[in-house]
N, C-alpha and C. Protein backbone atom coordinates (compact mmCIF):
# COMPACT_ATOMS: atom_id res chain seq x y z
N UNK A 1 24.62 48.50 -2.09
CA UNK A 1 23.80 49.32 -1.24
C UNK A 1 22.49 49.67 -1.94
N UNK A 2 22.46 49.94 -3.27
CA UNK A 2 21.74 50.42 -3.95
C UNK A 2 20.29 49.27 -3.65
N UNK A 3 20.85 48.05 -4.07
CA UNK A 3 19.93 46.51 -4.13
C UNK A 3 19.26 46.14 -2.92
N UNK A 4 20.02 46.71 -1.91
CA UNK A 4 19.34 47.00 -0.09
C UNK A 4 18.02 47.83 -0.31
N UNK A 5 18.46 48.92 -0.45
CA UNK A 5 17.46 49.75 -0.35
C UNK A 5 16.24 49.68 -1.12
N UNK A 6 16.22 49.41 -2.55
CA UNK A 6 15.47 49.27 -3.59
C UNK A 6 14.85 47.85 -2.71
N UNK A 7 15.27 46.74 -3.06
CA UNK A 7 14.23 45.38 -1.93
C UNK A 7 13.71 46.06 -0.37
N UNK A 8 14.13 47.16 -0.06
CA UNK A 8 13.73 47.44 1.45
C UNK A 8 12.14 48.65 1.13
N UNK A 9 12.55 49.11 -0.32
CA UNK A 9 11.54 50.12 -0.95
C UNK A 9 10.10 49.53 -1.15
N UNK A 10 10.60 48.12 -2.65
CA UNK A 10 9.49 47.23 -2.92
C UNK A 10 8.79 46.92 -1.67
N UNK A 11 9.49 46.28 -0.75
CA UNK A 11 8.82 45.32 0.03
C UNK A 11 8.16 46.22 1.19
N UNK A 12 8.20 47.70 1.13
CA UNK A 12 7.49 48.67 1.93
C UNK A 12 6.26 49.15 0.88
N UNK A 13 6.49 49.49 -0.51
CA UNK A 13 5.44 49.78 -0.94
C UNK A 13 3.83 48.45 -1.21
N UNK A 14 4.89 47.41 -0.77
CA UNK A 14 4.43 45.57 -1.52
C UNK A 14 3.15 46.01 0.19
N UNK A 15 3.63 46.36 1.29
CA UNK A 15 3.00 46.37 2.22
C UNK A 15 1.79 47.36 2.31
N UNK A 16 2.34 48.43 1.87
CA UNK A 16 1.34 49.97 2.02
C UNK A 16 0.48 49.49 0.86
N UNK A 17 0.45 49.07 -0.16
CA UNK A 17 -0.25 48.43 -1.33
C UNK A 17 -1.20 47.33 -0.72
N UNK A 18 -0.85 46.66 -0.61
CA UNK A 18 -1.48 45.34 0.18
C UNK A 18 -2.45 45.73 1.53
N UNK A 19 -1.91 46.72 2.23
CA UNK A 19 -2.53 46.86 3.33
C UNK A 19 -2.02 45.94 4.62
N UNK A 20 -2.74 46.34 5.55
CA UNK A 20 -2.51 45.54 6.83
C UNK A 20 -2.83 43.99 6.80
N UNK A 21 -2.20 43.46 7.95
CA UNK A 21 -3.04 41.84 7.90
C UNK A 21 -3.87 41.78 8.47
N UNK A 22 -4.49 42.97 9.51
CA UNK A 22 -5.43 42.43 10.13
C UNK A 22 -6.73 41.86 9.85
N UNK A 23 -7.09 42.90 8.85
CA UNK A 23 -8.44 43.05 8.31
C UNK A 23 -8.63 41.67 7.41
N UNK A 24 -7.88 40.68 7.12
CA UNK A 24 -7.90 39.80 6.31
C UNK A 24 -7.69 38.73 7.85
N UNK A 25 -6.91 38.88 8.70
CA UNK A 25 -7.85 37.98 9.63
C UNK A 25 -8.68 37.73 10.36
N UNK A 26 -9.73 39.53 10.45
CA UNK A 26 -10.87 39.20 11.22
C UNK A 26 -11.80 38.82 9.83
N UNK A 27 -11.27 39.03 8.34
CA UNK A 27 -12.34 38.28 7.47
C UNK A 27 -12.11 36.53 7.41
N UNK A 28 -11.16 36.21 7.65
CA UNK A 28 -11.36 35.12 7.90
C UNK A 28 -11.72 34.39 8.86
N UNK A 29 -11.55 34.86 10.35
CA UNK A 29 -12.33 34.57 11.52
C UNK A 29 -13.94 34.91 11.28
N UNK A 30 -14.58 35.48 10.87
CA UNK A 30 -15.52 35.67 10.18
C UNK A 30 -16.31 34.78 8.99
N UNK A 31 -15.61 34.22 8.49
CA UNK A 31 -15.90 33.32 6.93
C UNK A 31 -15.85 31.64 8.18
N UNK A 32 -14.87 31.15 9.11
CA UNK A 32 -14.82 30.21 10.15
C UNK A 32 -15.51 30.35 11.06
N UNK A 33 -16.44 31.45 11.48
CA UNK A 33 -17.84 31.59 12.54
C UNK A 33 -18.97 31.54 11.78
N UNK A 34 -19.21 31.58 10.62
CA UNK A 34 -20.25 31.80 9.23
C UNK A 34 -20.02 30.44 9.14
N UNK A 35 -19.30 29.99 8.81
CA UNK A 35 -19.62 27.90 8.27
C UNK A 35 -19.15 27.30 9.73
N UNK A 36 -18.69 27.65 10.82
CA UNK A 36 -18.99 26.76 12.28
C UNK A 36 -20.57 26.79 12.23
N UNK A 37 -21.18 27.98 12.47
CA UNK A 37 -23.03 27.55 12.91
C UNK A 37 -24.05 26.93 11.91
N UNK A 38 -24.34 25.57 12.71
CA UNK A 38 -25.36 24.78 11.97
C UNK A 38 -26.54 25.54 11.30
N UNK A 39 -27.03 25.27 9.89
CA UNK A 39 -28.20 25.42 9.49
C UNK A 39 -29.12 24.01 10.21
N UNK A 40 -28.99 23.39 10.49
CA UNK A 40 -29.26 21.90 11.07
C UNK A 40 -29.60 21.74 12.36
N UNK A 41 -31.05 21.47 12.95
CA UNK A 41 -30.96 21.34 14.39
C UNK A 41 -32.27 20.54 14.81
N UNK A 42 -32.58 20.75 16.06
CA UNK A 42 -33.93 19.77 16.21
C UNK A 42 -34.42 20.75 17.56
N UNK A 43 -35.74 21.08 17.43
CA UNK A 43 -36.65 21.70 18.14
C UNK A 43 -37.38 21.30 19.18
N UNK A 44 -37.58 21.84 20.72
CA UNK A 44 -37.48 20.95 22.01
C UNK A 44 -39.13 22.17 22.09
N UNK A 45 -40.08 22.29 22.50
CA UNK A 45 -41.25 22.29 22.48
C UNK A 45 -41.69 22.62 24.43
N UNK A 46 -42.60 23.79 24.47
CA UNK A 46 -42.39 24.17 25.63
C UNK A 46 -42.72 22.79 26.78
N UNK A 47 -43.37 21.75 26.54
CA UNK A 47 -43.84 20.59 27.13
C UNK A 47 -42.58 19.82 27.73
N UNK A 48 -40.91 20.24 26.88
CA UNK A 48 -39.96 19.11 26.96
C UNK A 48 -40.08 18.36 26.03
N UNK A 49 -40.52 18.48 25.11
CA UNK A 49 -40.76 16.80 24.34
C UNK A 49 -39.78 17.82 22.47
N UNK A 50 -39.57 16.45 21.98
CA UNK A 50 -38.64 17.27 21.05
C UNK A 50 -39.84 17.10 19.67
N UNK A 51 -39.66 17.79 18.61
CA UNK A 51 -40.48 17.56 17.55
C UNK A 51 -39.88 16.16 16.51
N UNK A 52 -41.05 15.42 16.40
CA UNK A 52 -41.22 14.62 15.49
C UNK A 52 -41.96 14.07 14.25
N UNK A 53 -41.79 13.70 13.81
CA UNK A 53 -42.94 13.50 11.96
C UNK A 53 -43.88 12.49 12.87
N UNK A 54 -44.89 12.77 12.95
CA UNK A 54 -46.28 11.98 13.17
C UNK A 54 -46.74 11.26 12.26
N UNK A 55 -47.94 10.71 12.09
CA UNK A 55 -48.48 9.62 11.45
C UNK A 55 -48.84 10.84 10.44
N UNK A 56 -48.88 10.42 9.03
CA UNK A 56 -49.33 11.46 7.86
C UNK A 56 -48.47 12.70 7.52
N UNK A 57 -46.88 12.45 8.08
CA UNK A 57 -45.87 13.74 8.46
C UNK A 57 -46.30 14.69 8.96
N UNK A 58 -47.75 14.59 9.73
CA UNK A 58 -47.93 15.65 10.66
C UNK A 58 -46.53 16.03 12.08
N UNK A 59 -45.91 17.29 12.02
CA UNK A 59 -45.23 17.46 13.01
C UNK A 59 -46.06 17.17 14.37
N UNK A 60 -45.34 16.68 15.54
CA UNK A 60 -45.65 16.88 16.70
C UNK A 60 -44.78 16.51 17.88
N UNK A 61 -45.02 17.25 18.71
CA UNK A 61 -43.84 17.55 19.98
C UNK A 61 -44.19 16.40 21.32
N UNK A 62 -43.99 15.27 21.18
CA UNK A 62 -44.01 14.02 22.06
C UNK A 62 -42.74 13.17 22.22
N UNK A 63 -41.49 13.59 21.77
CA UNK A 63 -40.54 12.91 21.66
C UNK A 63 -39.81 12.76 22.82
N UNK A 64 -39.63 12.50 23.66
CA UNK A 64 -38.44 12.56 24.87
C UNK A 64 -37.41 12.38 24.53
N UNK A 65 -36.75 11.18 23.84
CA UNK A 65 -35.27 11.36 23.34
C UNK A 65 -34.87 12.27 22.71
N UNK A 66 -33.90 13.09 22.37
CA UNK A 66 -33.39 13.97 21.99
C UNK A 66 -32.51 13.08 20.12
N UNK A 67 -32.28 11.86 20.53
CA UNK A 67 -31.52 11.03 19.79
C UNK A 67 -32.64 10.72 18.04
N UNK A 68 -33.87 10.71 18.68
CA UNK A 68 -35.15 10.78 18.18
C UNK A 68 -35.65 11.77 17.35
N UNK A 69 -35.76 13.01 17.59
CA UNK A 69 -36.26 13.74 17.36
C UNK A 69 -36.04 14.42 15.78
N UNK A 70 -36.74 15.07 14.79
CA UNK A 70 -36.66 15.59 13.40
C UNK A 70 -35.28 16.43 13.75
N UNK A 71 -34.45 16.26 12.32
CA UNK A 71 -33.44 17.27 12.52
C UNK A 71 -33.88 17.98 10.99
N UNK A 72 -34.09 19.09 11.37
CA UNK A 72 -34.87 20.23 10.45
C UNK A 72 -33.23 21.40 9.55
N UNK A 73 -33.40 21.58 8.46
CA UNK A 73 -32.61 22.40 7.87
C UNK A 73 -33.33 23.87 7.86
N UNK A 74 -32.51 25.12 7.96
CA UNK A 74 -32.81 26.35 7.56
C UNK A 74 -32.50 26.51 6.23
N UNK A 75 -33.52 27.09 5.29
CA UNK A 75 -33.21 27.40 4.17
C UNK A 75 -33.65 28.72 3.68
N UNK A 76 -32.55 29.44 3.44
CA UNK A 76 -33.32 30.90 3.52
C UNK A 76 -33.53 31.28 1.79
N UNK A 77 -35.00 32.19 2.19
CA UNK A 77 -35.59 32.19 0.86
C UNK A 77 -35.35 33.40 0.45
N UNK A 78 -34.50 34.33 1.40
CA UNK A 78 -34.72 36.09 1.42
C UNK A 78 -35.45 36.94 1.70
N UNK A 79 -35.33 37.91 1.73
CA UNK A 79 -36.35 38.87 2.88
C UNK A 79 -36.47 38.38 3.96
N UNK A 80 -35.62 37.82 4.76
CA UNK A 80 -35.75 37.34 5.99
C UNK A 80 -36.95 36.41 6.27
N UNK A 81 -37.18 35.43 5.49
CA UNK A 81 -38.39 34.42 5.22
C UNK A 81 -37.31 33.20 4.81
N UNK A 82 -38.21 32.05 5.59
CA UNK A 82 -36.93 30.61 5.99
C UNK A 82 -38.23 29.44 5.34
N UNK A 83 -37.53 28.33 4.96
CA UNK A 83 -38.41 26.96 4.97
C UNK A 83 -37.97 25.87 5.82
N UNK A 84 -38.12 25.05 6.21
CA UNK A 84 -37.86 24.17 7.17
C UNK A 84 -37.75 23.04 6.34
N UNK A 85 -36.73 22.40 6.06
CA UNK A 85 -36.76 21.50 5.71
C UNK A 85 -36.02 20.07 6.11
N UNK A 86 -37.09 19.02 5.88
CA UNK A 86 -36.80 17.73 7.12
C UNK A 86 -35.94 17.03 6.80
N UNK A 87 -34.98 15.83 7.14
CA UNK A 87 -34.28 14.92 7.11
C UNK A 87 -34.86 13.98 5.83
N UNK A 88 -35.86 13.58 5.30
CA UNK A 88 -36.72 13.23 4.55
C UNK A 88 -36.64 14.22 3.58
N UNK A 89 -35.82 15.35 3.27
CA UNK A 89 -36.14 15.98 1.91
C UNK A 89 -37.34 16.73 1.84
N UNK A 90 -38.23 16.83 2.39
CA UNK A 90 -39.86 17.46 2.48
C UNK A 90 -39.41 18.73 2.93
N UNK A 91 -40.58 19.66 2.62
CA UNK A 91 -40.79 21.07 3.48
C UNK A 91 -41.67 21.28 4.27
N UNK A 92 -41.77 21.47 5.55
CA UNK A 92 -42.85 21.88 6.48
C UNK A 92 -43.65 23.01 5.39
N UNK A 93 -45.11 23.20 6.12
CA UNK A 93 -45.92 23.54 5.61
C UNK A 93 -47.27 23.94 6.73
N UNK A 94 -47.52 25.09 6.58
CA UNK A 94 -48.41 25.46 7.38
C UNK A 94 -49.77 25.14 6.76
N UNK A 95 -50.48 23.92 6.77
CA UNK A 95 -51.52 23.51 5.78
C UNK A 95 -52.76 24.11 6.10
N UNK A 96 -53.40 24.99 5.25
CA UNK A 96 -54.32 25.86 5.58
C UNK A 96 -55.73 25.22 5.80
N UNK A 97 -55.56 24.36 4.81
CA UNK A 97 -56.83 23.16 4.16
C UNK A 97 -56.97 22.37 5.52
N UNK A 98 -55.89 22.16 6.50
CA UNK A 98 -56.36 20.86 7.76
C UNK A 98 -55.44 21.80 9.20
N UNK A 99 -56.28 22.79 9.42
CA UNK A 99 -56.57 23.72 10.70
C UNK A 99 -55.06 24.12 10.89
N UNK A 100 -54.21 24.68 9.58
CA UNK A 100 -52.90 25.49 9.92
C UNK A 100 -51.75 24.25 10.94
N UNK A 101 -52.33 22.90 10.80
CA UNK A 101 -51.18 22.14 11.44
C UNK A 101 -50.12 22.07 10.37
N UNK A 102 -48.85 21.46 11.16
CA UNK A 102 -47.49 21.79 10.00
C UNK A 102 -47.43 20.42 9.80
N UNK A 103 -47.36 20.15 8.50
CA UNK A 103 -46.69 18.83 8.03
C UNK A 103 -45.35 18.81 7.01
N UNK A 104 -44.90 18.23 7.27
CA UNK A 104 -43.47 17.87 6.58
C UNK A 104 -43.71 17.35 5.20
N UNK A 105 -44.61 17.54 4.11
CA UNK A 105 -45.05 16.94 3.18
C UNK A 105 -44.59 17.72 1.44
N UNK A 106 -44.06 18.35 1.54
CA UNK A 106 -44.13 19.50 0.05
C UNK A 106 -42.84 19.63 -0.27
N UNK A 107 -42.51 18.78 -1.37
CA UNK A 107 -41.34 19.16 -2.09
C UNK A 107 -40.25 20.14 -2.83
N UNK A 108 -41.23 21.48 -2.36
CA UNK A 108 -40.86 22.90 -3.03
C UNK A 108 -41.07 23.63 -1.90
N UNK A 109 -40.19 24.43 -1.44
CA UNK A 109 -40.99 25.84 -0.47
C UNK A 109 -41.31 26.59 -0.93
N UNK A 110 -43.13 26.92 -0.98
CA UNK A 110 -43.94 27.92 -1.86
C UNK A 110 -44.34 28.69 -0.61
N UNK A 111 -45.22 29.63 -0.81
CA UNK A 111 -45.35 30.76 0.20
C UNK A 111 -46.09 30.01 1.22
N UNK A 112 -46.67 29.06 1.10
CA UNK A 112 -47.17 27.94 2.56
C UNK A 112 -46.10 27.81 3.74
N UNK A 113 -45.16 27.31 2.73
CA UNK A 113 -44.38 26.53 3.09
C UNK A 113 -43.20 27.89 4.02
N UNK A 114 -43.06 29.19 4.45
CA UNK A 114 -42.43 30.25 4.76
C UNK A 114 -42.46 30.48 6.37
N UNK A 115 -41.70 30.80 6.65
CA UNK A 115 -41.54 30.74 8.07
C UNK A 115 -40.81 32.16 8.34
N UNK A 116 -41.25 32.80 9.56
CA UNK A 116 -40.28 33.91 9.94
C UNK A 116 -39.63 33.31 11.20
N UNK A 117 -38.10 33.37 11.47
CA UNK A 117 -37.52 32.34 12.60
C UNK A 117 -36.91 33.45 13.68
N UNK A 118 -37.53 33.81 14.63
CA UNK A 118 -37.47 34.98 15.39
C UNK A 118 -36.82 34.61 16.95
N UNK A 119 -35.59 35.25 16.54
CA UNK A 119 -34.56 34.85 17.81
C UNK A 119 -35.84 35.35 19.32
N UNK A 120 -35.38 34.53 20.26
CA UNK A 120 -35.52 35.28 21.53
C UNK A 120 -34.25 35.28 22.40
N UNK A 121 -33.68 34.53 22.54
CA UNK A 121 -32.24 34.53 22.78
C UNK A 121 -31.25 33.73 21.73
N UNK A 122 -29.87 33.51 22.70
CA UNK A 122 -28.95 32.24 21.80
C UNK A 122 -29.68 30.82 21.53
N UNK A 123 -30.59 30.84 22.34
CA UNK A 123 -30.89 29.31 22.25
C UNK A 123 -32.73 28.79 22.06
N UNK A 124 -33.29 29.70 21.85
CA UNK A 124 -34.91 29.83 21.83
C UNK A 124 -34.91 30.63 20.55
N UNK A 125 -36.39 30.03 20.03
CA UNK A 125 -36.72 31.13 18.79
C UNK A 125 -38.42 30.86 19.05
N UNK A 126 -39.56 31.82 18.03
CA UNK A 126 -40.74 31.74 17.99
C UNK A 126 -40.61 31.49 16.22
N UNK A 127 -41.87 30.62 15.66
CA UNK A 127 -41.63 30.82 14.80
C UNK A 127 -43.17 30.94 14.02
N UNK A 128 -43.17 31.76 12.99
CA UNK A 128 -44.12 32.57 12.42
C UNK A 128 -44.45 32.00 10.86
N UNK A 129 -45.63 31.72 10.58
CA UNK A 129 -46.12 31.01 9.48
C UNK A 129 -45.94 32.02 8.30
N UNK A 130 -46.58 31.97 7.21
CA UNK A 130 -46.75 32.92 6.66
C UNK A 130 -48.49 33.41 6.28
N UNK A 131 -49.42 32.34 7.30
CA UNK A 131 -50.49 32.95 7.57
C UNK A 131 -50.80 34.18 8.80
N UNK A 132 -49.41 34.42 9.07
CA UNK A 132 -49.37 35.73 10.14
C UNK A 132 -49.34 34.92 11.90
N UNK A 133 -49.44 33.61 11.83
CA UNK A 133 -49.63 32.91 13.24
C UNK A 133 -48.66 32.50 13.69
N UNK A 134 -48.14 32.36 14.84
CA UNK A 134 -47.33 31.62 15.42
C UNK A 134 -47.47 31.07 15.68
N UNK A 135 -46.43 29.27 15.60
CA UNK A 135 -46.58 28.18 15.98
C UNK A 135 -46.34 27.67 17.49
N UNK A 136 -47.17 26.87 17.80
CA UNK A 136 -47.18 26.18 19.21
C UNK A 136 -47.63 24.96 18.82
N UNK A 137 -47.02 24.38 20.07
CA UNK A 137 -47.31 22.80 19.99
C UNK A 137 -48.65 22.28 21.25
N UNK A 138 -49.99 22.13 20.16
CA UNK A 138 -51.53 21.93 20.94
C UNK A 138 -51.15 20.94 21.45
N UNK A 139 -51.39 21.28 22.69
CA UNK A 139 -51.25 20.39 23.78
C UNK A 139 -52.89 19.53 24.31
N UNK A 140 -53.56 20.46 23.95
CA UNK A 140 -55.34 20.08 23.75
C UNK A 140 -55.60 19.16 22.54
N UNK A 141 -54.42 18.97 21.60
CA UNK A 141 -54.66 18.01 20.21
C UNK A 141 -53.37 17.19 19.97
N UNK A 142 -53.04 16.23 20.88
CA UNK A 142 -51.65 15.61 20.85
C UNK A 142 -50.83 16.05 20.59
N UNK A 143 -50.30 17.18 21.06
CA UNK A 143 -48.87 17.83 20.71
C UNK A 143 -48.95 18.73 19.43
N UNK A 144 -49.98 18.52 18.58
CA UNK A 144 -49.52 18.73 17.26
C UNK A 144 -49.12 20.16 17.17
N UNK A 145 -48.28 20.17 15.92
CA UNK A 145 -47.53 21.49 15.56
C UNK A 145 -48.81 22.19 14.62
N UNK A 146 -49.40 23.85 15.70
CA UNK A 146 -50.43 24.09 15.06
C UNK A 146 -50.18 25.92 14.90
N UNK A 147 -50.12 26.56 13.69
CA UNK A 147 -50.00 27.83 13.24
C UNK A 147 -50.83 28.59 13.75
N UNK A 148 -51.64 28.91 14.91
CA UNK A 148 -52.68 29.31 15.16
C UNK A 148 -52.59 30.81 16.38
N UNK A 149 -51.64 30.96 16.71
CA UNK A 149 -51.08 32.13 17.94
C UNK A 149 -51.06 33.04 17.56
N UNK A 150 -52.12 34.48 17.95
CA UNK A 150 -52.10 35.62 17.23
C UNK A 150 -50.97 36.42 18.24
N UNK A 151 -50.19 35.92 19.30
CA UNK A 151 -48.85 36.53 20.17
C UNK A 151 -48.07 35.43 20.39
N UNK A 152 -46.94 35.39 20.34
CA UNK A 152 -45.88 34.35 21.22
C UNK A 152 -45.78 34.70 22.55
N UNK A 153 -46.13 33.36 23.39
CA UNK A 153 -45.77 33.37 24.55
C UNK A 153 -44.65 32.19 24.71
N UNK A 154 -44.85 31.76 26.09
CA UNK A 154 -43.67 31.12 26.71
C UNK A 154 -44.52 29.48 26.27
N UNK A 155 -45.55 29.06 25.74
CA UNK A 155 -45.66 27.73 24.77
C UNK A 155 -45.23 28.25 23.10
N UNK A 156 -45.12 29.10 22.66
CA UNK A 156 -45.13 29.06 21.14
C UNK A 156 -43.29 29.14 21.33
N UNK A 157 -42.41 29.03 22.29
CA UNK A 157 -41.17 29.13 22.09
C UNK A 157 -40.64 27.67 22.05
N UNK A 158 -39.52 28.06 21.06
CA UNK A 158 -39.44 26.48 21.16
C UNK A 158 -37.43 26.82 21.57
N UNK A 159 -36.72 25.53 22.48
CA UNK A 159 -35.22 25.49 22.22
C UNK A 159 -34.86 24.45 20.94
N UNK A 160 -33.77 25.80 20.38
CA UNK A 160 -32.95 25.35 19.35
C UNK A 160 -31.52 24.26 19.46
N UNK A 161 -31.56 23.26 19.48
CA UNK A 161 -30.58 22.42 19.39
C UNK A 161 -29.61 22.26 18.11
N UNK A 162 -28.12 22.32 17.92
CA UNK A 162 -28.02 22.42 16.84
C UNK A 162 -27.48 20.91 16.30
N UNK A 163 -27.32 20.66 15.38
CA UNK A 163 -26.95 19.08 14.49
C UNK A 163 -25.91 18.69 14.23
């Protein structure tokens, strides 16, 4: 009787010690919704057209296939500041030197290279240089991906597809 009770003791204090299970399975439902969502996706441009590396890795939004289109990585730098980085290993870059268009060209993300990635819903974002502009795709200059929007509207949004 004694050996009952004493294993019925342990295995109550083994519990009150340990705690509940729950909390260890909403951390793991948690840790499996954290590595389900892609850092990985490809950007659809208010025109319809998806973004692609142009001639000189200038970005620009002329792509119709979806199959086509740049598949871009999030890489977060902290402080809520991101780099974009391409399938090609490169970092977008808001190039100050050739009118704030983005090119996929820079092997390091330096403060050029910084992006703020600003939800508007589940599936749209705006995204913000670190010359203070928001990007849109000039539709007056072949699509190109140009840092130049002192507000986001309904062209500087782009849909997020994920990879």
């Amino acid at each position: 009787m004694k050996t009952k009770i004493s294993m019925a003791a342990i295995a109550l204090f083994f519990i009150i010690g340990c705690g509940p299970n729950q909390p260890k399975q909403e951390e793991q439902q948690q840790t499996e919704q954290q590595s389900s969502e892609s850092t990985k996706f490809a950007l659809k441009a208010s025109n319809m057209q998806y973004i692609v590396l142009g001639p000189d890795s200038v970005l620009v939004a002329n792509q119709p296939d979806p199959t086509k289109a740049e598949v871009f990585e999030k890489v977060a730098l902290g402080d809520g500041k991101y780099a974009l980085k391409t399938s090609s290993g490169k970092y977008v870059t808001a190039d100050r030197s050739r009118l704030n268009c983005l090119y996929a060209n820079r092997d390091n993300p330096w403060l050029w290279e910084t992006f703020d990635i600003i939800s508007i819903d589940n599936a749209k974002i705006n995204l913000k240089s670190s010359n203070g502009k928001f990007v849109g795709a000039d539709y007056d200059n072949d699509s190109k991906m140009i840092a130049s929007r002192d507000e986001a509207h309904v062209w500087e949004a782009f849909d997020v597809e994920a990879r």
